[in-house]
C-alpha atoms as a PDB file:
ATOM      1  CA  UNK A   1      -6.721  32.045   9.989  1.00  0.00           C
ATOM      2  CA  UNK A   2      -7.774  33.442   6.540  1.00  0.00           C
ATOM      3  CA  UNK A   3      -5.188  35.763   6.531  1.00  0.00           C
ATOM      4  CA  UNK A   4      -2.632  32.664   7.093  1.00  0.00           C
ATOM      5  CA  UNK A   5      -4.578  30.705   3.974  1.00  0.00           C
ATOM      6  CA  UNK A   6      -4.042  33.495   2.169  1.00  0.00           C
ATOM      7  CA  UNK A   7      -0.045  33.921   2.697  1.00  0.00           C
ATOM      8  CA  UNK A   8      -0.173  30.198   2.386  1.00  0.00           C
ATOM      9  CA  UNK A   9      -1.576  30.463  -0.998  1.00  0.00           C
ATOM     10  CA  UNK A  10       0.668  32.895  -2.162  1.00  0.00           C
ATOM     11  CA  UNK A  11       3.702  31.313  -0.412  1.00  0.00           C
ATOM     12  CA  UNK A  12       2.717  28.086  -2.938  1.00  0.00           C
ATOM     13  CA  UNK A  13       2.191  30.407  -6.274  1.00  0.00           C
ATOM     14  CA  UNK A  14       5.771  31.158  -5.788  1.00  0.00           C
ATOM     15  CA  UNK A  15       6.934  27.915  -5.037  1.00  0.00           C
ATOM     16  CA  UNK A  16       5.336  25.686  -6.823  1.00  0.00           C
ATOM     17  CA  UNK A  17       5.503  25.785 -10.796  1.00  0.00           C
ATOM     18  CA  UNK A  18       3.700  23.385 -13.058  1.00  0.00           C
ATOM     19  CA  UNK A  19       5.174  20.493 -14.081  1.00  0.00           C
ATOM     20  CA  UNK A  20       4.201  17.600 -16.186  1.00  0.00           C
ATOM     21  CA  UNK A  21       2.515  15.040 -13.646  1.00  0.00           C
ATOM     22  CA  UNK A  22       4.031  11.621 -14.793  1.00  0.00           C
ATOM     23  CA  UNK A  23       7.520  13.098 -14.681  1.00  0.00           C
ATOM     24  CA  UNK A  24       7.887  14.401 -10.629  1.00  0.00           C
ATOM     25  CA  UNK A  25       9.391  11.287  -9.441  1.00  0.00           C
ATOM     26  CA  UNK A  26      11.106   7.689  -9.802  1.00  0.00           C
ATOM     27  CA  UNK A  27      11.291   5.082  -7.625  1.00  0.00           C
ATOM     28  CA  UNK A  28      14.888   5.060  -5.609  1.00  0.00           C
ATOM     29  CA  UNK A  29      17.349   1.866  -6.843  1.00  0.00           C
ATOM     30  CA  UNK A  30      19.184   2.551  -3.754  1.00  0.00           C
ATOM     31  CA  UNK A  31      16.310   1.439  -1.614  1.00  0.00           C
ATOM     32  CA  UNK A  32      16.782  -1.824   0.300  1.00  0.00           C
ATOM     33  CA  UNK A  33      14.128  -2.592   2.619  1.00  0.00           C
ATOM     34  CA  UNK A  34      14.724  -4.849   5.683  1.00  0.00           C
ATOM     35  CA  UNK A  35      12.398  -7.115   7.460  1.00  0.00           C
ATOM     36  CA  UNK A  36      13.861  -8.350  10.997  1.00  0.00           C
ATOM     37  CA  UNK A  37      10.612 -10.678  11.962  1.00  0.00           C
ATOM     38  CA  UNK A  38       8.947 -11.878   8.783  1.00  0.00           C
ATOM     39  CA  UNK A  39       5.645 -12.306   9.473  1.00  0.00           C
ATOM     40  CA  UNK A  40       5.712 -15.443   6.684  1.00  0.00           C
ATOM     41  CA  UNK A  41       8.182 -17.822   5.626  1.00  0.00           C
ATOM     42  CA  UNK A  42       9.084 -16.697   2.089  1.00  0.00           C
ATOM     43  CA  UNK A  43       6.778 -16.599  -0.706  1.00  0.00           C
ATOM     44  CA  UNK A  44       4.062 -18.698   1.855  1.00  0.00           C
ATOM     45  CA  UNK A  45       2.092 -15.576   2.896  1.00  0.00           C
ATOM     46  CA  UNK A  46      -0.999 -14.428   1.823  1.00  0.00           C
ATOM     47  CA  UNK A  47      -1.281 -13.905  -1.934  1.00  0.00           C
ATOM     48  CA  UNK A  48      -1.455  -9.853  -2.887  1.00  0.00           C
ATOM     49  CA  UNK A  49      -2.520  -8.506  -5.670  1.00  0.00           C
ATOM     50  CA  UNK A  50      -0.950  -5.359  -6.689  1.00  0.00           C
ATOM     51  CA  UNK A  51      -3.517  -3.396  -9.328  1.00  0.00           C
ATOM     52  CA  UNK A  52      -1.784  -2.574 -12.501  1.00  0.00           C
ATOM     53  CA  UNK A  53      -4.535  -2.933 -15.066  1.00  0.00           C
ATOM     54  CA  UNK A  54      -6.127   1.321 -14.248  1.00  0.00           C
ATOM     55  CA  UNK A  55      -3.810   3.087 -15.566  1.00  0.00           C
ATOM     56  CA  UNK A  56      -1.481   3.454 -12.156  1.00  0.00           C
ATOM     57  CA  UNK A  57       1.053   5.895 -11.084  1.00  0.00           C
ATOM     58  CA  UNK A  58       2.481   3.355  -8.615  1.00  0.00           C
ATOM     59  CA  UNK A  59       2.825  -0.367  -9.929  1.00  0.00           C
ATOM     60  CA  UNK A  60       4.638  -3.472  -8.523  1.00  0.00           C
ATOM     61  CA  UNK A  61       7.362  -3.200 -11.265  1.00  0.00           C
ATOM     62  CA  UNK A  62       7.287   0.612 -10.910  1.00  0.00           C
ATOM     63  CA  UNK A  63       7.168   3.357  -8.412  1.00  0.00           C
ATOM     64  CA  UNK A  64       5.821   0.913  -5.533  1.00  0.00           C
ATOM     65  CA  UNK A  65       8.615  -1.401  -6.478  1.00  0.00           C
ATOM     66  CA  UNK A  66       9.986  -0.954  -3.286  1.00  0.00           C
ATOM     67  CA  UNK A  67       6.539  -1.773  -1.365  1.00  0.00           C
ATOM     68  CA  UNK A  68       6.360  -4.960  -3.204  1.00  0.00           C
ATOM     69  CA  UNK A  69      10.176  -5.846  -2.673  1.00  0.00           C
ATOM     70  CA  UNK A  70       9.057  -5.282   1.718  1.00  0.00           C
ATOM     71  CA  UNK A  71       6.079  -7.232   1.302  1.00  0.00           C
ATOM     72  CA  UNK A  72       7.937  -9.924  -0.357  1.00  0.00           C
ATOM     73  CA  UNK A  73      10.715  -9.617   2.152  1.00  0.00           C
ATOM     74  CA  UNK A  74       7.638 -10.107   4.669  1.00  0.00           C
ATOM     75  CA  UNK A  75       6.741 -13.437   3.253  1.00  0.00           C
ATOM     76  CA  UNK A  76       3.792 -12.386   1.037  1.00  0.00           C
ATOM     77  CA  UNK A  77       3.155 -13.757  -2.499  1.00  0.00           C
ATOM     78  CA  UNK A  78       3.060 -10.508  -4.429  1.00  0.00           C
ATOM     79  CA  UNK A  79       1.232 -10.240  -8.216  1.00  0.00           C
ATOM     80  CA  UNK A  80       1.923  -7.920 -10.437  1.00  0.00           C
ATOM     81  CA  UNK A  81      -1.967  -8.095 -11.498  1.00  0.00           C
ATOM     82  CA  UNK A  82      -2.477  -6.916 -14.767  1.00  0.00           C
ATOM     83  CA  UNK A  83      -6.557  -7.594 -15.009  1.00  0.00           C
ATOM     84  CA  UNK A  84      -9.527  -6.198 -14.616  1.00  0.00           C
ATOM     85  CA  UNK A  85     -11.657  -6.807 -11.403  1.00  0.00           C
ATOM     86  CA  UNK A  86     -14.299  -9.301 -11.045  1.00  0.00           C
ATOM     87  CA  UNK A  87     -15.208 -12.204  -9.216  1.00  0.00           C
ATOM     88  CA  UNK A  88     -12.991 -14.615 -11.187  1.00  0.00           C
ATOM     89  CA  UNK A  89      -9.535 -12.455 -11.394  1.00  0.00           C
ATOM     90  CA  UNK A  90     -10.017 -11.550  -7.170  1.00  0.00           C
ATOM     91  CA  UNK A  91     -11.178 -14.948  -5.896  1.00  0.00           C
ATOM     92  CA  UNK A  92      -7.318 -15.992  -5.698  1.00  0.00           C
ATOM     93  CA  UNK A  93      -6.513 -12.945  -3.566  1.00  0.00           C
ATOM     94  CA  UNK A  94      -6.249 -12.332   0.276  1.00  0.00           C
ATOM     95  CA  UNK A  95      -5.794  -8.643  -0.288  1.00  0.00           C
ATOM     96  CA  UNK A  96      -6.163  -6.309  -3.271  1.00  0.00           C
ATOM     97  CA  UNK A  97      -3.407  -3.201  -3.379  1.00  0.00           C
ATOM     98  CA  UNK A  98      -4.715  -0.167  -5.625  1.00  0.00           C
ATOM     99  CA  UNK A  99      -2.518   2.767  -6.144  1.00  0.00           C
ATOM    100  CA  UNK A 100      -3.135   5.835  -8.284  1.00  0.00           C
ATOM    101  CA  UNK A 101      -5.083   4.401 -10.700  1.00  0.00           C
ATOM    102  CA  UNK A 102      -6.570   6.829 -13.104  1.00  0.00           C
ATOM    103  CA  UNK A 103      -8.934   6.864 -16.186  1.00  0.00           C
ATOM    104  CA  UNK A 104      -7.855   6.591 -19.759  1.00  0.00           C
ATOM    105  CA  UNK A 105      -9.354  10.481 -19.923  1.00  0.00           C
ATOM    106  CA  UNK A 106      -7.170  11.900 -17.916  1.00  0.00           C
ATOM    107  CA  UNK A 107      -3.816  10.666 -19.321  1.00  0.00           C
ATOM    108  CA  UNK A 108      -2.974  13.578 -21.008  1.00  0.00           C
ATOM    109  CA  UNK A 109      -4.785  16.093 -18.911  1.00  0.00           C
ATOM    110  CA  UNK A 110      -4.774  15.946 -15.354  1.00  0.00           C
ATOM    111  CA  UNK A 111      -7.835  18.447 -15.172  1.00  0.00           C
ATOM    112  CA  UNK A 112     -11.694  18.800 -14.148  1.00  0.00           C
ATOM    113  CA  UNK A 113     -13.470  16.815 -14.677  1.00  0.00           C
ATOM    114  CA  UNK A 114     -11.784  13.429 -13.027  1.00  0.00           C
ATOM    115  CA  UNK A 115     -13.454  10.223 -14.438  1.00  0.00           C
ATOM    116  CA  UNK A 116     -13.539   6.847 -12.542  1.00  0.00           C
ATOM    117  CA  UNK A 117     -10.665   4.907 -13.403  1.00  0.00           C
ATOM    118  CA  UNK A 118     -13.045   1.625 -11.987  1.00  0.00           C
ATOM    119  CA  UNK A 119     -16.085   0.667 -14.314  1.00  0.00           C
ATOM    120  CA  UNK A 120     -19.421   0.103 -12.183  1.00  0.00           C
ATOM    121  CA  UNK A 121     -19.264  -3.449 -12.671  1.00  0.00           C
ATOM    122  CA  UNK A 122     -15.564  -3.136 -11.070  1.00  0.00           C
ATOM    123  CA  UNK A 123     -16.699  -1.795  -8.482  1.00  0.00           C
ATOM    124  CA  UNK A 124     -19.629  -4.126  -7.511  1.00  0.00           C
ATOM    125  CA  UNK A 125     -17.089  -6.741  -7.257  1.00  0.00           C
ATOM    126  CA  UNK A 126     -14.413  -5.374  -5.494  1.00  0.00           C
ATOM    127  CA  UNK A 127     -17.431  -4.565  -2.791  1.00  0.00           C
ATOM    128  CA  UNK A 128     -18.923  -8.230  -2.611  1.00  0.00           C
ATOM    129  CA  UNK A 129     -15.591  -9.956  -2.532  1.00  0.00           C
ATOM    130  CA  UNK A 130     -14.511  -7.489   0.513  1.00  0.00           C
ATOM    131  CA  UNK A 131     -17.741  -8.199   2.399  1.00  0.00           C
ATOM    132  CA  UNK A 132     -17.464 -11.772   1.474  1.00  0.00           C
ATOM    133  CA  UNK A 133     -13.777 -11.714   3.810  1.00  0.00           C
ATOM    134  CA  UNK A 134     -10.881  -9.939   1.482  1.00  0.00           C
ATOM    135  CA  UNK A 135      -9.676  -7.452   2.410  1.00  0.00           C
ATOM    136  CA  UNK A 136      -8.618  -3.881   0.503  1.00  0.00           C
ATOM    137  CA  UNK A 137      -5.730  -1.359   0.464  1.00  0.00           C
ATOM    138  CA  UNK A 138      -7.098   1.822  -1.419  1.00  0.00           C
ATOM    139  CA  UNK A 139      -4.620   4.074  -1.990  1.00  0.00           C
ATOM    140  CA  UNK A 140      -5.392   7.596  -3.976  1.00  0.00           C
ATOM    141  CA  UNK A 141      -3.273  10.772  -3.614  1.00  0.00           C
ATOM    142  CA  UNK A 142      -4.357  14.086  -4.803  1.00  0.00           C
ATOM    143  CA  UNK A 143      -6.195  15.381  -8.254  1.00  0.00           C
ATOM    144  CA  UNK A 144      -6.268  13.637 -10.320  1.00  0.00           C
ATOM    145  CA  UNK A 145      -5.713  10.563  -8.715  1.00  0.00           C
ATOM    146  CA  UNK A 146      -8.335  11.353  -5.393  1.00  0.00           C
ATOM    147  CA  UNK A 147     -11.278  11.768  -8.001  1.00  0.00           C
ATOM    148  CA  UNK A 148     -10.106   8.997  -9.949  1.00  0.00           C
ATOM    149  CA  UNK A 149     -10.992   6.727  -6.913  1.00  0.00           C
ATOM    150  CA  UNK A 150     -14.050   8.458  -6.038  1.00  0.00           C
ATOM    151  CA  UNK A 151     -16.509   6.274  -6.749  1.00  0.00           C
ATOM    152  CA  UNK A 152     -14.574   2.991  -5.316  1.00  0.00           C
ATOM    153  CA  UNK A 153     -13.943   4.748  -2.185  1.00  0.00           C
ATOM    154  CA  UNK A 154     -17.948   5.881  -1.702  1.00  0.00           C
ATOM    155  CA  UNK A 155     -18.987   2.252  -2.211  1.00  0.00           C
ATOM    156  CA  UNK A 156     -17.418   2.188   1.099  1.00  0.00           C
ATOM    157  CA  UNK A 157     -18.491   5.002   2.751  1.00  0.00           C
ATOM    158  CA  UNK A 158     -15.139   7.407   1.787  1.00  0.00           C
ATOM    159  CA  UNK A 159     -15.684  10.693   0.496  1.00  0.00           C
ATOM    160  CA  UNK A 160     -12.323  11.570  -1.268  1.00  0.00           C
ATOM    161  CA  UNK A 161     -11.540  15.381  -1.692  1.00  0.00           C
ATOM    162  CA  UNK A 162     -10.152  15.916  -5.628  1.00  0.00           C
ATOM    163  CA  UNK A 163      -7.431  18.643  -4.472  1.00  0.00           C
ATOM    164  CA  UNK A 164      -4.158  18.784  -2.576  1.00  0.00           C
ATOM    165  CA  UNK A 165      -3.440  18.629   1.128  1.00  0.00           C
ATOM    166  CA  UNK A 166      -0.548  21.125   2.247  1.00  0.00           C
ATOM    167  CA  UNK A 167       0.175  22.842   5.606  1.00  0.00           C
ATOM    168  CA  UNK A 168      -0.410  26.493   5.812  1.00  0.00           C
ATOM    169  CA  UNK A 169       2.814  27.689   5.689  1.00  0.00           C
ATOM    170  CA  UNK A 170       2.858  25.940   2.087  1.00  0.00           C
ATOM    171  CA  UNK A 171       4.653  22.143   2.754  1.00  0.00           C
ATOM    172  CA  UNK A 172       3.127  19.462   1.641  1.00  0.00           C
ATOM    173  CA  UNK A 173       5.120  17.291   4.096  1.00  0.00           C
ATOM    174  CA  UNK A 174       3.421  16.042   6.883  1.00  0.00           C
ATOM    175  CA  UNK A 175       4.154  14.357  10.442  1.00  0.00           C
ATOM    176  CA  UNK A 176       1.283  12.776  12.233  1.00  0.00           C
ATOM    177  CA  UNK A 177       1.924  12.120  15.691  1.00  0.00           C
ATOM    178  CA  UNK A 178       0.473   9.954  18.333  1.00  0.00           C
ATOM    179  CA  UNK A 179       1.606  12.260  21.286  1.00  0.00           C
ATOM    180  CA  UNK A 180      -1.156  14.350  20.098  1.00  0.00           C
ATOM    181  CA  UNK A 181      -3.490  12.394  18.501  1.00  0.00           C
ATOM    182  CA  UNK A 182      -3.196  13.223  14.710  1.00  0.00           C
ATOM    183  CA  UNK A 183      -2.163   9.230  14.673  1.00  0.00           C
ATOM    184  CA  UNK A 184      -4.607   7.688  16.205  1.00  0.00           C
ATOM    185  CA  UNK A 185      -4.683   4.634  18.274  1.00  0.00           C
ATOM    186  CA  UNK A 186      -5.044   1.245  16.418  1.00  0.00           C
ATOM    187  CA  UNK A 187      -3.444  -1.895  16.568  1.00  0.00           C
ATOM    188  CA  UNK A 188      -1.657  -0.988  13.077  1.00  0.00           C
ATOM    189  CA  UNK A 189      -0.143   1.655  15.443  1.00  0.00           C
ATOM    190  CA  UNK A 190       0.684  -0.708  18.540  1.00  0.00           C
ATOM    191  CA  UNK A 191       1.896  -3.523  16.017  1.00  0.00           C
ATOM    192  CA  UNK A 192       2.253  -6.764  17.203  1.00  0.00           C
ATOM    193  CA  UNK A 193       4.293  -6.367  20.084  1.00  0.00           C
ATOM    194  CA  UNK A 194       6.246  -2.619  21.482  1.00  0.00           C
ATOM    195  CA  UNK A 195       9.065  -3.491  18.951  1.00  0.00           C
ATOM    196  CA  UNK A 196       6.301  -2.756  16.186  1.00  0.00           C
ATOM    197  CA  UNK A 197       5.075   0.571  17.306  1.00  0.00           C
ATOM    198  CA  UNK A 198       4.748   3.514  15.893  1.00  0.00           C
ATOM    199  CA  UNK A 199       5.500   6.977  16.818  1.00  0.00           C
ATOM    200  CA  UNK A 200       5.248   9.531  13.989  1.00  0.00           C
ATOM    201  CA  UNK A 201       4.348   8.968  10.426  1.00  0.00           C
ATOM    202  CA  UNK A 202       5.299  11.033   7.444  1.00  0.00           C
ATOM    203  CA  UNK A 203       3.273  12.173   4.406  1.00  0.00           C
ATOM    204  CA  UNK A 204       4.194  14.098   1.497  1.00  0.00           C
ATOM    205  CA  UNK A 205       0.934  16.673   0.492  1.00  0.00           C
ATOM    206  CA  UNK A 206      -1.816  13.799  -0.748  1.00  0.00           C
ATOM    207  CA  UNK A 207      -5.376  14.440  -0.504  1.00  0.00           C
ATOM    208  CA  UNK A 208      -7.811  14.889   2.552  1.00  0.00           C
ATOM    209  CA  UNK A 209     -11.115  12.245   3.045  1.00  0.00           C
ATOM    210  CA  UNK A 210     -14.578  12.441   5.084  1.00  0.00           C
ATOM    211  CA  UNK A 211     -16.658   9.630   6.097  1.00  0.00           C
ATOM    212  CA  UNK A 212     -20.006   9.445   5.223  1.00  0.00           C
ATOM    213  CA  UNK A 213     -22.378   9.459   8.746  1.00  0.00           C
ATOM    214  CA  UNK A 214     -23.337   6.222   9.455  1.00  0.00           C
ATOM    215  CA  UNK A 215     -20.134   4.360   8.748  1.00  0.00           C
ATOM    216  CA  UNK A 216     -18.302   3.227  11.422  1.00  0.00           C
ATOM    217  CA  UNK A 217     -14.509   3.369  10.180  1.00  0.00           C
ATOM    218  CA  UNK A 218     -11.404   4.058  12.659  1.00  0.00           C
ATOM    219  CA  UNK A 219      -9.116   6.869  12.164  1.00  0.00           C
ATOM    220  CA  UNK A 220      -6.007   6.755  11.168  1.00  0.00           C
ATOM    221  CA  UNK A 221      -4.525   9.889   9.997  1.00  0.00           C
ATOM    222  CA  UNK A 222      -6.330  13.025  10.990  1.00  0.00           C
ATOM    223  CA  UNK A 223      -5.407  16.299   9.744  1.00  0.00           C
ATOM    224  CA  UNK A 224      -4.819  19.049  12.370  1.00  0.00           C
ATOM    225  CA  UNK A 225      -5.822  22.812  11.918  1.00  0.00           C
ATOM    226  CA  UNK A 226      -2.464  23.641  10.565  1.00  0.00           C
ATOM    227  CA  UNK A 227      -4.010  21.644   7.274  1.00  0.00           C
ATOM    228  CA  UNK A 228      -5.434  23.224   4.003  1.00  0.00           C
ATOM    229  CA  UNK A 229      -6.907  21.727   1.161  1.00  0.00           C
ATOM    230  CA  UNK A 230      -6.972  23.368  -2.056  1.00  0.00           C
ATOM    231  CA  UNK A 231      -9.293  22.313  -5.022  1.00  0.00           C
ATOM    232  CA  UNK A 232      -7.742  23.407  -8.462  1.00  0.00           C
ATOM    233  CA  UNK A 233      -9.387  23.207 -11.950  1.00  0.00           C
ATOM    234  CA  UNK A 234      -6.083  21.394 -13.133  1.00  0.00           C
ATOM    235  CA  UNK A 235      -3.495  19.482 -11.513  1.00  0.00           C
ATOM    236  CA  UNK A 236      -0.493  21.526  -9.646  1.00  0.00           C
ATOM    237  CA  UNK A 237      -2.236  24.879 -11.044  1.00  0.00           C
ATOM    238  CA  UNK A 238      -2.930  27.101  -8.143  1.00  0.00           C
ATOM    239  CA  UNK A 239      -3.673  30.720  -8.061  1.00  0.00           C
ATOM    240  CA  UNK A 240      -5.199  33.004  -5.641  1.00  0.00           C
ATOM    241  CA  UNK A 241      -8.596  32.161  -6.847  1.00  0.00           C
ATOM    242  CA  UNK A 242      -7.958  28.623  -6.215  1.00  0.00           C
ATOM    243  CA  UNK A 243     -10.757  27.397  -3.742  1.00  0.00           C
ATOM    244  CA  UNK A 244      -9.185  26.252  -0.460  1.00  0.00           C
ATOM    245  CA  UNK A 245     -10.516  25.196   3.043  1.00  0.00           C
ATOM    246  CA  UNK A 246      -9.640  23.998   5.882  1.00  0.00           C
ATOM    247  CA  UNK A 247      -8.468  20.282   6.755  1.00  0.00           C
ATOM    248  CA  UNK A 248      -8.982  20.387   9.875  1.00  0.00           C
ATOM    249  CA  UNK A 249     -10.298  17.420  11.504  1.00  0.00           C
ATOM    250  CA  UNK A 250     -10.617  15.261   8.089  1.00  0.00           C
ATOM    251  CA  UNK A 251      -8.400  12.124   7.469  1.00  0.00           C
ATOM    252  CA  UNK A 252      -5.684  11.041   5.242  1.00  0.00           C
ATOM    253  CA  UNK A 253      -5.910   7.312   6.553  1.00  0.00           C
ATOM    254  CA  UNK A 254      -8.785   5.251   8.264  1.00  0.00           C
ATOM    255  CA  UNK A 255      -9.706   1.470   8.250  1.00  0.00           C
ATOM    256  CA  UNK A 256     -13.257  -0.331   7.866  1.00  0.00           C
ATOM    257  CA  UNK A 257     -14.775  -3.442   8.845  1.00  0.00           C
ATOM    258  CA  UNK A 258     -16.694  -4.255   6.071  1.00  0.00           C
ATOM    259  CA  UNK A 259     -18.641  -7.782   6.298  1.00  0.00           C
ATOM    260  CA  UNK A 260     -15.965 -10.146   6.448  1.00  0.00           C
ATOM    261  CA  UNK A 261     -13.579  -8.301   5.422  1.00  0.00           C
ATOM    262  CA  UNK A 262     -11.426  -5.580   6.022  1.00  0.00           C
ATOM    263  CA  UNK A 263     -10.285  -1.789   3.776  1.00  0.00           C
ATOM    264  CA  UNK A 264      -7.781   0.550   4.640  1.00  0.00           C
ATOM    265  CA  UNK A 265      -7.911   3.563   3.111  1.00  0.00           C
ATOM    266  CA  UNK A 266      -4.894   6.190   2.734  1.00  0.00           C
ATOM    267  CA  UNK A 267      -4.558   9.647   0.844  1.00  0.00           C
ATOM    268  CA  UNK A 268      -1.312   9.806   0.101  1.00  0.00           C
ATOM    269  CA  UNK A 269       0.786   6.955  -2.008  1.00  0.00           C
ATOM    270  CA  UNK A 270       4.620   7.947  -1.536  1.00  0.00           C
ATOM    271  CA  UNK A 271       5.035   7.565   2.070  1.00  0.00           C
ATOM    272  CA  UNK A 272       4.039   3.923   0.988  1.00  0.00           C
ATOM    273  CA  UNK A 273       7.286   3.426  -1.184  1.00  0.00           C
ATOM    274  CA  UNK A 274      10.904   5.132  -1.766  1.00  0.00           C
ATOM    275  CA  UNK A 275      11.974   7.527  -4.657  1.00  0.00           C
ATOM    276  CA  UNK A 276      13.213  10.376  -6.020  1.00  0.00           C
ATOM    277  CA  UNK A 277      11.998  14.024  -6.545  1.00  0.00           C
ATOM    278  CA  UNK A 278      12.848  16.274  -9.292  1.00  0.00           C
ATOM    279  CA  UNK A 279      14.679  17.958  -7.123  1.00  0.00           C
ATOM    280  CA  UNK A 280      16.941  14.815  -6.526  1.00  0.00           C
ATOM    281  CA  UNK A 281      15.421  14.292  -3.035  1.00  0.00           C
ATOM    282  CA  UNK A 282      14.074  11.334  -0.892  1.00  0.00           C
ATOM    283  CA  UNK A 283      10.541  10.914  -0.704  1.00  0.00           C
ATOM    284  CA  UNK A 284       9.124   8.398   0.971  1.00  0.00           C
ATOM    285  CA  UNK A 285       9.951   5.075   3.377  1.00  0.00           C
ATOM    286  CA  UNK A 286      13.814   6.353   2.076  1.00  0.00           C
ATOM    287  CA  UNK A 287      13.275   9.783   3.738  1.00  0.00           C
ATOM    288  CA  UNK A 288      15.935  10.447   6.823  1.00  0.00           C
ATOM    289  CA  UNK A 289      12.634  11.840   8.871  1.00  0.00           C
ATOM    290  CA  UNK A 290      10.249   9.195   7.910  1.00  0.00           C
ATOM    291  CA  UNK A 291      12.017   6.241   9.828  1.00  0.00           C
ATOM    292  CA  UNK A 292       8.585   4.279  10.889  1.00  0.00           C
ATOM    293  CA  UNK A 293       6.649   4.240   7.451  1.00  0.00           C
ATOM    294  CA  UNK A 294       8.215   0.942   6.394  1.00  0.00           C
ATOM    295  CA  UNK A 295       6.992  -0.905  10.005  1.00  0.00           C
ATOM    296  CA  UNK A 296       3.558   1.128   9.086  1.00  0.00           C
ATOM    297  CA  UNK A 297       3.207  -0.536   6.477  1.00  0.00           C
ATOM    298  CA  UNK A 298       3.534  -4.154   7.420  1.00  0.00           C
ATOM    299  CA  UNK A 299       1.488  -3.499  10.133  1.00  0.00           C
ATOM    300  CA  UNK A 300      -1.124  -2.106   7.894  1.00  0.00           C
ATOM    301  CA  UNK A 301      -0.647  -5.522   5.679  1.00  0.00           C
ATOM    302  CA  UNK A 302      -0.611  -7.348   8.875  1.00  0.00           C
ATOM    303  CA  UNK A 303      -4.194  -6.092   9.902  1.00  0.00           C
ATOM    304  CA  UNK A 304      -5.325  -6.854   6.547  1.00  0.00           C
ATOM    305  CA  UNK A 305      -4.567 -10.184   6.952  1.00  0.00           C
ATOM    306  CA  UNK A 306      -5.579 -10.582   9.859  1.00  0.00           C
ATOM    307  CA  UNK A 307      -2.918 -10.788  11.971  1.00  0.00           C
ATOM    308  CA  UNK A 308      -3.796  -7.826  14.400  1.00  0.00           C
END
């Protein structure tokens, strides 16, 4: 196995070349997302708030776009939400959507050390108004956006990894499966009814999570032996010094119970959405091979709101 981390590693030197992090992908125009069965009549769903106030890679009017058109097209009230988080600005909300968000810091260098894009007071009251019944989609891909999250995701019991997920043979795109269990069973999976289910979801590279002992959160996404992490001093900078490990057996998605309310938590943002690559390809829901992430998600939003 180390000799296949180690051909891995230098598979990725060659491949993969710096470049700048806020310039490897758009959001698709082309992107049209259907909803057959609404889950709401329009605009009378739950209201979600999608963060856009830390700095985020992914905003409703932005990258995630395209997750805000399906949720809308789902019968949600989507808000573009613009402020900071505390008791007032969430007490509107049925469910709270953070992606990427990152700290003023690391703007304009995507390096060690990651700050917390979330102030403590932020994160005292995302906490109470989840265990007081609302319910949280945390979303943070990999470094710098996984360390950027850190501290929200411990408050929970999720210990993010501040590196990059890839395969061994150097991909950073991703199938998990129920036939053998690197989906896991969950009513997200089963959906509301067999028209809902899902058989394979697709990732593209993201971060890998633990969970600290003690909490009891469900699987989602677990990470097979054919899974590497590597932990770089700088964002997309990888050498053969780069510190790398194994995967195997840690999670790119999982849910909570969490007082009243609910979390899911996810590694990986663009399987959540539909753009481009530099390269000019699909990446994400819009990708030929990743035909159930759009149902995944509603049923994701579904759970959150209690639906499943």
């Amino acid at each position: 196995m180390l000799n296949a981390y180690s051909k891995m590693c230098a598979i990725l030197i060659l491949l993969i070349t710096f470049t700048p992090l806020f310039a490897q992908q758009v959001g698709d125009p082309d992107y049209k997302p259907q909803v057959d069965r609404p889950a709401y009549a329009k605009d009378e769903g739950p209201m979600v708030l999608i963060d856009g106030a830390h700095h985020n890679f992914h905003t409703a009017d932005g990258r995630y776009k395209p997750f805000a058109d399906l949720l809308r097209r789902d019968g949600y009230r989507v808000i573009d939400s613009r402020a900071k988080f505390t008791r007032e600005s969430l007490k509107n909300a049925r469910i709270l959507v953070i992606a990427n968000a990152l700290s003023e810091k690391n703007l304009s260098r995507p390096a060690l050390p990651t700050f917390s894009a979330f102030t403590p007071e932020e994160i005292a009251a995302v906490r109470t108004w989840v265990k007081e019944g609302g319910s949280l989609l945390l979303i943070a891909d990999h470094m710098p956006w996984s360390g950027a999250a850190a501290k929200l995701g411990s408050a929970f019991g999720f210990l993010f990894a501040d590196g990059f997920a890839f395969t061994v043979d150097g991909s950073g795109t991703m199938q998990f499966r129920t036939e053998d269990g690197s989906l896991q069973d969950h009513s997200i999976v089963r959906g509301r009814d067999s028209r809902e289910s899902i058989d394979f979801v697709m990732t593209f590279t993201g971060q890998a999570f633990r969970v600290r002992r003690g909490i009891d959160a469900q699987p989602l996404l677990i990470f097979d032996d054919s899974a590497l992490l590597l932990m770089p001093t700088e964002a997309w900078r990888f050498s053969k010094q780069t510190p790398r490990m194994s995967a195997s057996g840690m999670f790119q998605g999982a849910t909570l119970q969490h007082g009243s309310g609910r979390v899911a938590v996810f590694g990986e943002a663009a399987m959540f959405t539909a753009q481009i690559s530099k390269k000019k390809k699909p990446m994400g829901m819009n990708h030929p091979d990743a035909k159930y992430n759009a149902q995944f998600l509603l049923n994701i939003m579904h759970w959150l709101s209690g639906q499943l």
